[in-house]
C-alpha atoms as a PDB file:
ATOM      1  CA  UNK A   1      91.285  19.630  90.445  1.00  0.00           C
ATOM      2  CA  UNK A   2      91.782  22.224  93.269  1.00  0.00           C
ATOM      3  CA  UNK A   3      91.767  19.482  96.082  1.00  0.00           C
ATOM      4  CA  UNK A   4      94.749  18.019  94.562  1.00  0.00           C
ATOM      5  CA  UNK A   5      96.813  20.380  95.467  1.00  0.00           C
ATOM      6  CA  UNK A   6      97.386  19.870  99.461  1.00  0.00           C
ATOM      7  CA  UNK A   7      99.257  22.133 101.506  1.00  0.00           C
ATOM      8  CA  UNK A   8     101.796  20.387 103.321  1.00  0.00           C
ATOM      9  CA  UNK A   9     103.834  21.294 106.259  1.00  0.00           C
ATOM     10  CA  UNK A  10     107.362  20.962 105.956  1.00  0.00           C
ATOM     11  CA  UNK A  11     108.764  18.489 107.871  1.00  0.00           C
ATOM     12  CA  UNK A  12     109.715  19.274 111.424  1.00  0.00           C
ATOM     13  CA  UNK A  13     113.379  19.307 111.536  1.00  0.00           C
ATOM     14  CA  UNK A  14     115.953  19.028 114.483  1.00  0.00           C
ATOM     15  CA  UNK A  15     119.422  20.791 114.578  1.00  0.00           C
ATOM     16  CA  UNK A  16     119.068  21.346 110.980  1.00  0.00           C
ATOM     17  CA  UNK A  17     117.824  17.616 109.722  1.00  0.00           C
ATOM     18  CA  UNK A  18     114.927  16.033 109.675  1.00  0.00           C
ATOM     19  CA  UNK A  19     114.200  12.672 111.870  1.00  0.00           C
ATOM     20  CA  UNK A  20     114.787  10.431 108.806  1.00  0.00           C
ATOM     21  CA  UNK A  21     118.202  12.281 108.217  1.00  0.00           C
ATOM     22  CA  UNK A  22     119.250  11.637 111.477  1.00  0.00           C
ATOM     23  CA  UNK A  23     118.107   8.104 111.467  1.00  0.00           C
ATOM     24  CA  UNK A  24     120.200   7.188 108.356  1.00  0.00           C
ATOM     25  CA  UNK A  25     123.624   9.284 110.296  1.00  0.00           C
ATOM     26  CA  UNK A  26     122.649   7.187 113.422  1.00  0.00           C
ATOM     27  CA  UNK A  27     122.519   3.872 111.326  1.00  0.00           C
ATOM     28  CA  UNK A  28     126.022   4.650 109.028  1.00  0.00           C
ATOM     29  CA  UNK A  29     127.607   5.231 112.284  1.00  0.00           C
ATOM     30  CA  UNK A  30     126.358   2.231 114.531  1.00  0.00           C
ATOM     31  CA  UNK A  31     127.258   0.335 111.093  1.00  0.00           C
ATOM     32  CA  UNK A  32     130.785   1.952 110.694  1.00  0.00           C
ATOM     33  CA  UNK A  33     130.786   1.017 115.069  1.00  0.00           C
ATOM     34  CA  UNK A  34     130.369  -2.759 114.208  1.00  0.00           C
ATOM     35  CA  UNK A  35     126.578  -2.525 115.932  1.00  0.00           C
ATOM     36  CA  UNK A  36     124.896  -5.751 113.865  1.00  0.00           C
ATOM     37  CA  UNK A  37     121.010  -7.490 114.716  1.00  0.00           C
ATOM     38  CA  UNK A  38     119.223  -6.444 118.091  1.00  0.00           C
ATOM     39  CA  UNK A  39     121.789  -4.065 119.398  1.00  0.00           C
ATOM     40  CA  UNK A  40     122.391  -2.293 116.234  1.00  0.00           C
ATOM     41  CA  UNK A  41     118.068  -1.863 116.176  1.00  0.00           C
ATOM     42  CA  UNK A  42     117.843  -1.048 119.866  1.00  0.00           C
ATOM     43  CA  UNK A  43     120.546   2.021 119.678  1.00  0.00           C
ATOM     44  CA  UNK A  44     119.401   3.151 116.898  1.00  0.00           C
ATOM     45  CA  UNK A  45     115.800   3.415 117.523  1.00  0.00           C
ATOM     46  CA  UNK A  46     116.435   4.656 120.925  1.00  0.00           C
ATOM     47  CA  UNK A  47     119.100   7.663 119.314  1.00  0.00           C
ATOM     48  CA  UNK A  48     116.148   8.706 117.047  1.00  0.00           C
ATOM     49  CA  UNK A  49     113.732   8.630 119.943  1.00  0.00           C
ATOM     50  CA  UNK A  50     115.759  10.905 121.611  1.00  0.00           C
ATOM     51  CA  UNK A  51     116.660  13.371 119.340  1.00  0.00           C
ATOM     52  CA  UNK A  52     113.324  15.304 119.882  1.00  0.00           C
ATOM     53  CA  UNK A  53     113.940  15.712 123.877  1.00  0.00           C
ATOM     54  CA  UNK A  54     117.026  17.009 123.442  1.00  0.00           C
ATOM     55  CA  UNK A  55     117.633  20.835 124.504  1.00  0.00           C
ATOM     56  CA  UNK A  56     120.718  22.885 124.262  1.00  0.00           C
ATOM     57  CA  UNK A  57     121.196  26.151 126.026  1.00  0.00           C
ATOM     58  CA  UNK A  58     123.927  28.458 126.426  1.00  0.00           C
ATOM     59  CA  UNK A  59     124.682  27.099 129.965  1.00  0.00           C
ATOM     60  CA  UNK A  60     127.397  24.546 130.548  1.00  0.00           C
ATOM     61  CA  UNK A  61     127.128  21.889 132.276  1.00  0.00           C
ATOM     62  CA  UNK A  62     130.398  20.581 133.887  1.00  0.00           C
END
């Protein structure tokens, strides 16, 4: 009975949500954008893809 209970790490989260979050933002707004088929599955699953790489700093770039 004691190996049923597993620690798990919380999920790794990015600019306060989790990958999945983002995901279903990125697909309600390429949706709401009129993105449909191959497009709307190509710019979506490159946004998520991205979101990890992403770093801000307190620099700005102009």
């Amino acid at each position: 009975m004691a190996n049923e209970a597993v620690d798990q790490a919380p999920e790794k989260t990015y600019f306060g949500l989790t990958l999945a979050q983002h995901a279903e933002r990125i697909r309600k707004l390429a949706t709401e954008r009129g993105l449909t088929g191959e497009v709307f599955d190509r710019v979506t699953a490159k946004a998520v893809a991205m979101i990890p790489t992403i770093r801000l700093n307190d620099n700005t770039q102009r």
